[in-house]
N, C-alpha and C. Protein backbone atom coordinates (compact mmCIF):
# COMPACT_ATOMS: atom_id res chain seq x y z
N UNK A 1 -54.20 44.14 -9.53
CA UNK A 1 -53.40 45.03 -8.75
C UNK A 1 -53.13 44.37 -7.40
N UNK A 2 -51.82 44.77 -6.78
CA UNK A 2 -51.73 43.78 -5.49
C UNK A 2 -50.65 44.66 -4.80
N UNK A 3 -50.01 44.34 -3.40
CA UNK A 3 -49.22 45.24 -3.12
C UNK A 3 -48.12 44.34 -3.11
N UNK A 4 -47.08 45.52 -2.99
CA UNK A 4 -45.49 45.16 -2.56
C UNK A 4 -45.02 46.21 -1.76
N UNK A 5 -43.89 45.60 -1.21
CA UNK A 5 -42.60 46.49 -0.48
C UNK A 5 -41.88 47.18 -1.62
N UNK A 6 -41.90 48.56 -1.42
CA UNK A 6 -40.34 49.35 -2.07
C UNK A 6 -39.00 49.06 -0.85
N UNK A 7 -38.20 49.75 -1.63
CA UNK A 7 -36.58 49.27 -0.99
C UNK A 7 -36.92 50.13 0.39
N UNK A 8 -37.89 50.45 0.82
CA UNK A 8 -37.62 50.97 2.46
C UNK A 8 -39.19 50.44 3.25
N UNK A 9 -39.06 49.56 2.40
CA UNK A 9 -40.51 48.62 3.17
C UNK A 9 -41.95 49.21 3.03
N UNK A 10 -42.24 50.30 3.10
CA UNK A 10 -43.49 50.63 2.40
C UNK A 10 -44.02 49.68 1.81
N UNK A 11 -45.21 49.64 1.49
CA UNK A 11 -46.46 48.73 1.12
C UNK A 11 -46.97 49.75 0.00
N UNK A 12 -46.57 49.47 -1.35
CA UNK A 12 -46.94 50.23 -2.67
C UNK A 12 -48.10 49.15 -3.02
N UNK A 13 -49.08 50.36 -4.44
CA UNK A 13 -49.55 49.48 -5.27
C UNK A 13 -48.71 48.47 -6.46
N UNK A 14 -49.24 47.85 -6.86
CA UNK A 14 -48.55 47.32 -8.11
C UNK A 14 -49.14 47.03 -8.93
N UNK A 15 -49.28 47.47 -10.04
CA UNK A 15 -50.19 47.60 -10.68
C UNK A 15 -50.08 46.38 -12.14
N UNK A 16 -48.98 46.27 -12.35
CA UNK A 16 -49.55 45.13 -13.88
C UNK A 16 -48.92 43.88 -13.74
N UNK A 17 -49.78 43.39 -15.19
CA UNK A 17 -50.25 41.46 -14.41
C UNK A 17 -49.01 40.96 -14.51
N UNK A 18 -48.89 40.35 -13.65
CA UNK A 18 -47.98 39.13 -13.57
C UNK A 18 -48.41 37.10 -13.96
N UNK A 19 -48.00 36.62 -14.05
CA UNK A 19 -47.93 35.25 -14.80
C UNK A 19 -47.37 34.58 -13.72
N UNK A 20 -47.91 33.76 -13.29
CA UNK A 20 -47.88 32.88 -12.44
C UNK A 20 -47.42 31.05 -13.01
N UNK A 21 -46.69 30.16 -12.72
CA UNK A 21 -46.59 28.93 -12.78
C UNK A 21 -46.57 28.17 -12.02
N UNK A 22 -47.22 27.17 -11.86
CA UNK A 22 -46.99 26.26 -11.41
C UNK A 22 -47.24 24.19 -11.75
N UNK A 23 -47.16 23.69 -10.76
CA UNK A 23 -47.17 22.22 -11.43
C UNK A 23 -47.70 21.38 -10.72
N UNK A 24 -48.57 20.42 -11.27
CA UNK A 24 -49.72 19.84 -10.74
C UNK A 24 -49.09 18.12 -11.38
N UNK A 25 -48.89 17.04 -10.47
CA UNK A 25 -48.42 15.81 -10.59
C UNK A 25 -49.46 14.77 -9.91
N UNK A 26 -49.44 13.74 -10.45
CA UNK A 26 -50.12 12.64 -9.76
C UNK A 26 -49.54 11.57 -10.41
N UNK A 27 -49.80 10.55 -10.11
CA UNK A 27 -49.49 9.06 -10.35
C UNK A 27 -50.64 8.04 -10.99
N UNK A 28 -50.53 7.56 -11.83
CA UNK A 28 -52.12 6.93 -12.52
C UNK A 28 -51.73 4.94 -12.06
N UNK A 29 -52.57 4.72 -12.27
CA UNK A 29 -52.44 3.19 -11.51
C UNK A 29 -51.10 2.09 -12.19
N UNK A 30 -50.58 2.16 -13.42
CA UNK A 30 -49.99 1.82 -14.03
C UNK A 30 -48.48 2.31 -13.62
N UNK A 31 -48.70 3.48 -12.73
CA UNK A 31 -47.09 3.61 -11.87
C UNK A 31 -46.67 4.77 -12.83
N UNK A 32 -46.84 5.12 -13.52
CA UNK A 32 -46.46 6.12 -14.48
C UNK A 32 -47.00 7.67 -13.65
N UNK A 33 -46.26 8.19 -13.28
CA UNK A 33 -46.07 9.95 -12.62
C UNK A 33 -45.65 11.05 -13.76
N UNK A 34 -46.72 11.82 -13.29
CA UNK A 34 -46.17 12.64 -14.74
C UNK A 34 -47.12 14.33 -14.08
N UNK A 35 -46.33 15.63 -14.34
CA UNK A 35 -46.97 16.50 -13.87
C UNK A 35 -47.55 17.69 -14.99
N UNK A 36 -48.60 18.21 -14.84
CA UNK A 36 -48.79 19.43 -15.55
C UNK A 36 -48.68 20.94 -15.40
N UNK A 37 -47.54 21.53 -15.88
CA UNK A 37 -47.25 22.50 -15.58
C UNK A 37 -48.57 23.66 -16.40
N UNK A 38 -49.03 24.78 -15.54
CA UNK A 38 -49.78 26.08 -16.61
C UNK A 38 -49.65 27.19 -15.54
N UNK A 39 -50.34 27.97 -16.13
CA UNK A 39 -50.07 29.71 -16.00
C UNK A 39 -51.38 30.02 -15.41
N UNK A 40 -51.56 31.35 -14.70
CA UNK A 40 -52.53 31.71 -14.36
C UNK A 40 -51.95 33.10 -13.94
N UNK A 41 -52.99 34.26 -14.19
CA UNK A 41 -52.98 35.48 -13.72
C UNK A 41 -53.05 35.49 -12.03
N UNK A 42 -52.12 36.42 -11.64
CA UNK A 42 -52.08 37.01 -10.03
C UNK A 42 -53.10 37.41 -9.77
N UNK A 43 -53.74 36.40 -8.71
CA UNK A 43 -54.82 37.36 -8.26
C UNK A 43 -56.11 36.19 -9.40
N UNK A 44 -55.81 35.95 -10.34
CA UNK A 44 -56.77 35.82 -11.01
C UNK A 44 -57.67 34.40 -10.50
N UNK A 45 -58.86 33.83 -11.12
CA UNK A 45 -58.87 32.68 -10.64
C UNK A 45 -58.61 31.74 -11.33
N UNK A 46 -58.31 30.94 -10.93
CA UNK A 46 -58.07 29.30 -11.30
C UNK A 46 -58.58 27.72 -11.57
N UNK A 47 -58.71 27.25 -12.27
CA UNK A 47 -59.40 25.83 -11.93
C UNK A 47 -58.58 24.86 -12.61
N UNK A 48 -58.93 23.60 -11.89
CA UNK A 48 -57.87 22.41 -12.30
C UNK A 48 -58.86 21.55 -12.68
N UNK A 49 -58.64 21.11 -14.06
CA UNK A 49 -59.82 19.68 -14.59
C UNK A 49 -58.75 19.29 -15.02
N UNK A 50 -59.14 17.44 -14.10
CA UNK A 50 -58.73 16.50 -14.68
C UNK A 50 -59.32 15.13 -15.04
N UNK A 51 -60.31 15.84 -15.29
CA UNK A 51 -61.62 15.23 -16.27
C UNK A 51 -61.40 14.44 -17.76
N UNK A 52 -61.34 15.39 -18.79
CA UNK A 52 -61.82 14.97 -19.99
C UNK A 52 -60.47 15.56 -20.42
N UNK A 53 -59.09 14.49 -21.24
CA UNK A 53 -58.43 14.99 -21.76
C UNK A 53 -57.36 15.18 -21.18
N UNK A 54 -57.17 15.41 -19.44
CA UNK A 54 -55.85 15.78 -18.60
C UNK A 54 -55.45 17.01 -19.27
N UNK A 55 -55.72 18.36 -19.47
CA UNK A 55 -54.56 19.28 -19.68
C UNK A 55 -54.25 19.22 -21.17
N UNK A 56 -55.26 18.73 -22.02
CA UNK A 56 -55.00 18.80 -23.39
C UNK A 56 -53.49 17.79 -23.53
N UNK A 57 -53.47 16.53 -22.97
CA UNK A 57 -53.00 15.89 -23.52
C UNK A 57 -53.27 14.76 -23.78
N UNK A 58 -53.23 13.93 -24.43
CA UNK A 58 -53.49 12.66 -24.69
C UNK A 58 -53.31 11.55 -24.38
N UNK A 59 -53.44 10.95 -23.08
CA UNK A 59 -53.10 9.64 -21.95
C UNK A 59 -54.39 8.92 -22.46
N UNK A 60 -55.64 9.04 -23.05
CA UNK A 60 -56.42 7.96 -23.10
C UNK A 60 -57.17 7.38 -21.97
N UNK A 61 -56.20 7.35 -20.67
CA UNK A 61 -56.87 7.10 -19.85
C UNK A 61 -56.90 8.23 -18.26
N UNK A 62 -56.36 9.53 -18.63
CA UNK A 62 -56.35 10.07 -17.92
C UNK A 62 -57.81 11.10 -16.89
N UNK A 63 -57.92 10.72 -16.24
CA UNK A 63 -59.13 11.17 -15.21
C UNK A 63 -60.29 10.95 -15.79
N UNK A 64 -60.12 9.55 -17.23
CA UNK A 64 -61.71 9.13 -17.95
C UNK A 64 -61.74 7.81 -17.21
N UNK A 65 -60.85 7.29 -16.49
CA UNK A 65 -60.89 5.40 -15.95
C UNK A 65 -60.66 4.92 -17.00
N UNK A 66 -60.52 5.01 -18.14
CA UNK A 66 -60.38 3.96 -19.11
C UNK A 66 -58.88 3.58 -19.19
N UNK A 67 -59.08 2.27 -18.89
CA UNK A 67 -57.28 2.02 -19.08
C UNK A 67 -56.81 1.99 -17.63
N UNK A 68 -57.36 2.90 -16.70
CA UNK A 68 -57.30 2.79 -15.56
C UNK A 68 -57.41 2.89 -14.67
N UNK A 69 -57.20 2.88 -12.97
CA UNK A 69 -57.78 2.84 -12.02
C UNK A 69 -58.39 3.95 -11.37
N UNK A 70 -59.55 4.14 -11.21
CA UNK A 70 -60.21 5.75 -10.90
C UNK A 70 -60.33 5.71 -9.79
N UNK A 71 -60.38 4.72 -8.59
CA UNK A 71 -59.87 5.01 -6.89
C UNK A 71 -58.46 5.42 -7.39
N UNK A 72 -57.38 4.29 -7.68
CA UNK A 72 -56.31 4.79 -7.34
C UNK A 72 -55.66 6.04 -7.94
N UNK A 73 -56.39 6.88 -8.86
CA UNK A 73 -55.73 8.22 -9.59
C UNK A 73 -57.11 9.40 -8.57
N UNK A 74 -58.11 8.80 -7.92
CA UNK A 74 -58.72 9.62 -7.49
C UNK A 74 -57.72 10.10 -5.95
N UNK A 75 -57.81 8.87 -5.41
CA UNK A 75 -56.60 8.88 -4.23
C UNK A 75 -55.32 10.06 -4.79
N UNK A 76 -54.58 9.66 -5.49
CA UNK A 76 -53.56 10.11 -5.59
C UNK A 76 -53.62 11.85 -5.83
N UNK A 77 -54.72 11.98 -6.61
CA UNK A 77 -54.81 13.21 -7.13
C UNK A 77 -55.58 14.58 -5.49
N UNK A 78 -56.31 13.68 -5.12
CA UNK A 78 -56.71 14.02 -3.72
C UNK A 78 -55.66 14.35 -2.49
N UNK A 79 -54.60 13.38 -2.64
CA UNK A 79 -54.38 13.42 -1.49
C UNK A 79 -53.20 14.82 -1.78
N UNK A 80 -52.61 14.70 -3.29
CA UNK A 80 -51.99 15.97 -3.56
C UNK A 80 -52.47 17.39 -4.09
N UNK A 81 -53.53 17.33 -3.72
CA UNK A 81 -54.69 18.96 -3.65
C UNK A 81 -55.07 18.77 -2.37
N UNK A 82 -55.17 17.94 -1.14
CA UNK A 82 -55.38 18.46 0.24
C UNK A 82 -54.06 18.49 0.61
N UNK A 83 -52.55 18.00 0.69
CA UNK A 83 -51.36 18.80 0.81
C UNK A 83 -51.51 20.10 0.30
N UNK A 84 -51.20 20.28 -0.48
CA UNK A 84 -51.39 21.59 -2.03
C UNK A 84 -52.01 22.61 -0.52
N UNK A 85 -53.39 21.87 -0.47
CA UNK A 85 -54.49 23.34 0.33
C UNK A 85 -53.78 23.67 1.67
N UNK A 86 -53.37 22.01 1.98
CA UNK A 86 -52.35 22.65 3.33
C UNK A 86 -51.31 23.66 3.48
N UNK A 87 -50.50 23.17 2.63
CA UNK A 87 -49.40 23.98 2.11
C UNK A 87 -49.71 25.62 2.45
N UNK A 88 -50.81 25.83 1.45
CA UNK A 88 -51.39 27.19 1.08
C UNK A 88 -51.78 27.86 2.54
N UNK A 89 -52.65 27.15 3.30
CA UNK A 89 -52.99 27.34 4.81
C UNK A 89 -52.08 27.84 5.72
N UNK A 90 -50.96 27.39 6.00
CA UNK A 90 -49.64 27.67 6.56
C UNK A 90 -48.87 28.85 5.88
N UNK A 91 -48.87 28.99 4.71
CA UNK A 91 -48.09 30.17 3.92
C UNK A 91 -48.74 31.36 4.53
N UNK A 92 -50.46 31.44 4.24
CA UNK A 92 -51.45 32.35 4.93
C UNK A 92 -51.59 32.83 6.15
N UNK A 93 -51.45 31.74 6.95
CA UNK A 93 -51.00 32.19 8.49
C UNK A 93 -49.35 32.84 8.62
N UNK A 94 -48.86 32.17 7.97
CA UNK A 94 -47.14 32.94 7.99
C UNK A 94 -47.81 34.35 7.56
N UNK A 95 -48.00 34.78 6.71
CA UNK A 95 -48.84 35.97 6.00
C UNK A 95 -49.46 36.91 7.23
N UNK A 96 -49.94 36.30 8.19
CA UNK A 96 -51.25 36.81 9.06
C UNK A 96 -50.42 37.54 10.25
N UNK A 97 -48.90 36.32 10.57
CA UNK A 97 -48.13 36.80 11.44
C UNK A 97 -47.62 38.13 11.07
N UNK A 98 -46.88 38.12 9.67
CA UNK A 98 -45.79 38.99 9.20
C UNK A 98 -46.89 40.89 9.69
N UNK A 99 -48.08 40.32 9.27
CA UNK A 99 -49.10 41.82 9.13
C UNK A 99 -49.32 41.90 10.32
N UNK A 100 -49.12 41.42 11.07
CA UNK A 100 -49.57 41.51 13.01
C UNK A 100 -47.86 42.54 13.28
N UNK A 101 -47.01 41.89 12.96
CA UNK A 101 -45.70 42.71 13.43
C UNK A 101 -45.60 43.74 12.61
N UNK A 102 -46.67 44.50 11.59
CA UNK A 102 -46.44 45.52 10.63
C UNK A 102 -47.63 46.20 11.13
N UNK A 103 -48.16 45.41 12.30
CA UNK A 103 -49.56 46.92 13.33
C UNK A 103 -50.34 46.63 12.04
N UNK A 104 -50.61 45.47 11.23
CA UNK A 104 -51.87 45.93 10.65
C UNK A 104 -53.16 44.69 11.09
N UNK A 105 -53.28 45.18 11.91
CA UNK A 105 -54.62 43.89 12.77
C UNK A 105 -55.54 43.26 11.88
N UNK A 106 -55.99 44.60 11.19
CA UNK A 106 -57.61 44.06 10.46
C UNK A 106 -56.99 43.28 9.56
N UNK A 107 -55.99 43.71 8.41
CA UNK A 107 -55.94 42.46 7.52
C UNK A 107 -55.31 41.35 8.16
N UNK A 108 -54.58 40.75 9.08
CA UNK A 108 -54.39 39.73 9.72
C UNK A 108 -55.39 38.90 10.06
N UNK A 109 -56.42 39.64 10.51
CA UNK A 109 -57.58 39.48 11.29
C UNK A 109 -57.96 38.77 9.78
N UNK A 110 -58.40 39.41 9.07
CA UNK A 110 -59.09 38.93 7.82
C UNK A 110 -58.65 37.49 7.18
N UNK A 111 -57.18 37.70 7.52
CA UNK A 111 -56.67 36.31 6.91
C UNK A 111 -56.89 35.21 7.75
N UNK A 112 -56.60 35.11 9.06
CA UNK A 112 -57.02 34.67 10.03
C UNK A 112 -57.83 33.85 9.63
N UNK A 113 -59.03 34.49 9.47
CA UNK A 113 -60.25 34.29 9.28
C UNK A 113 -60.41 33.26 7.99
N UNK A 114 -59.81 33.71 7.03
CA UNK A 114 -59.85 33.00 5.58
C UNK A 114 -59.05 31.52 6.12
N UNK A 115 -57.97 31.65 6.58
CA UNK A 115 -57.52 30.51 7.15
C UNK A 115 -58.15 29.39 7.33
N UNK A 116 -59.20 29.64 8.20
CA UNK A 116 -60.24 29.44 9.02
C UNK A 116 -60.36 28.41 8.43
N UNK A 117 -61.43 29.12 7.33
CA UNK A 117 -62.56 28.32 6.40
C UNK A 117 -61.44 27.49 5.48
N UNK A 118 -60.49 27.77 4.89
CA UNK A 118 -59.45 27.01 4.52
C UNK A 118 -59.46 25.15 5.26
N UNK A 119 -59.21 25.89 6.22
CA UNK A 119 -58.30 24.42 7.49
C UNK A 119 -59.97 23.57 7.71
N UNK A 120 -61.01 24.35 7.13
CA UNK A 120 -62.28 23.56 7.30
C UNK A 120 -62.77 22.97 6.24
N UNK A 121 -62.16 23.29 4.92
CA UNK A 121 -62.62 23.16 3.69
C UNK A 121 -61.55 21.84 3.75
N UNK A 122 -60.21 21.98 4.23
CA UNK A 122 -59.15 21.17 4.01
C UNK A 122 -59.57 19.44 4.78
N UNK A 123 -60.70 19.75 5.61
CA UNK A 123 -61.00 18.91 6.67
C UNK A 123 -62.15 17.70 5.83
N UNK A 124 -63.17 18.50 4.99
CA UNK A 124 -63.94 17.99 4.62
C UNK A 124 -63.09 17.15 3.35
N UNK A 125 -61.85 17.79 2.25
CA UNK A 125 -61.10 17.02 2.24
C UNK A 125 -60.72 16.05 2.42
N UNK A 126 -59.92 15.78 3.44
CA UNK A 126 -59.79 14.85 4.44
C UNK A 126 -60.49 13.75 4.77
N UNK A 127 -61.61 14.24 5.07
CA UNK A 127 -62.81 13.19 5.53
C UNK A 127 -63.05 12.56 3.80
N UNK A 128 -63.48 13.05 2.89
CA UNK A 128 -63.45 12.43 1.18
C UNK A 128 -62.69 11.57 1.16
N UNK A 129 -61.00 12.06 1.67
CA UNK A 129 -60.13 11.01 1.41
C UNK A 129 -60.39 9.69 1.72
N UNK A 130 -60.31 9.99 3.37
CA UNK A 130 -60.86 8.96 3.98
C UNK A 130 -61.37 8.05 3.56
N UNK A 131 -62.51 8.48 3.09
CA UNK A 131 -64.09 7.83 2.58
C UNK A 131 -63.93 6.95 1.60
N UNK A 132 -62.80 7.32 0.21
CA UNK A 132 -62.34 6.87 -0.53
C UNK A 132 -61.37 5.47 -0.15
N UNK A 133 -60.80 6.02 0.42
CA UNK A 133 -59.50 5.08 0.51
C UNK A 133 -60.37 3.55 1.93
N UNK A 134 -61.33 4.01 2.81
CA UNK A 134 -62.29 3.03 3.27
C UNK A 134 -63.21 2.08 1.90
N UNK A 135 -63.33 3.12 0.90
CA UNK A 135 -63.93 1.98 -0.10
C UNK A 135 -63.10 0.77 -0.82
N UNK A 136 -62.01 1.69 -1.02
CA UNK A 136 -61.62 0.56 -2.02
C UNK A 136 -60.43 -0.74 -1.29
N UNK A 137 -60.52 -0.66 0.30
CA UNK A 137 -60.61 -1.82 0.92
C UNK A 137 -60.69 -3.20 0.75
């Protein structure tokens, strides 16, 4: 359940699920870019493995190193899930503003807050990247 605007701006419930898409891309050392699109429930949670298999497809060497480079698909895949989190960070604060000019403090406040830990989670990120891309130097 989540809310929306009716046609005179009100803040309704909404009550059934919606289907979500989106698409997840990286680049593997061999130069070959290729993205995986899937679904996920609103609201629901999510996880991304690109471990064993890539997404149920069959690359052979996808997020196993075999065949190929596991800095350079770790890099790549990193640096487009700390954009990704950025992305998300900024949408949230846009979010935080819109509820400040609709007088609703506390949930602003709340997001605010989630932000927060976001732009800190995004940091440690960051610093991984770093760390990574100092190794393979």
């Amino acid at each position: 359940m989540h809310l929306i605007k009716d046609e005179n701006g009100n803040l309704i419930q909404h009550g059934h699920d919606h289907a979500h898409e989106h698409t997840h891309e990286h680049t593997h050392s061999d130069g070959v870019t290729h993205s995986h699109s899937h679904t996920h429930e609103a609201g629901g949670e999510h996880a991304h493995s690109h471990g064993e298999g890539c997404h149920d497809q069959n690359h052979g060497h996808c997020g196993s190193c075999q065949g190929g480079d596991c800095g350079k698909e770790t890099i790549a895949l990193l640096t487009y899930m700390l954009q990704h989190n950025e992305h998300h960070a900024q949408e949230l604060d846009q979010m935080a503003d819109n509820l400040d000019k609709l007088e609703m403090r506390e949930a602003a406040k709340a997001i605010r807050d989630a932000v927060a830990d976001f732009q800190k989670s995004n940091m440690r990120l960051g610093l991984a990247l770093t760390l990574v891309k100092e190794e393979m130097k």
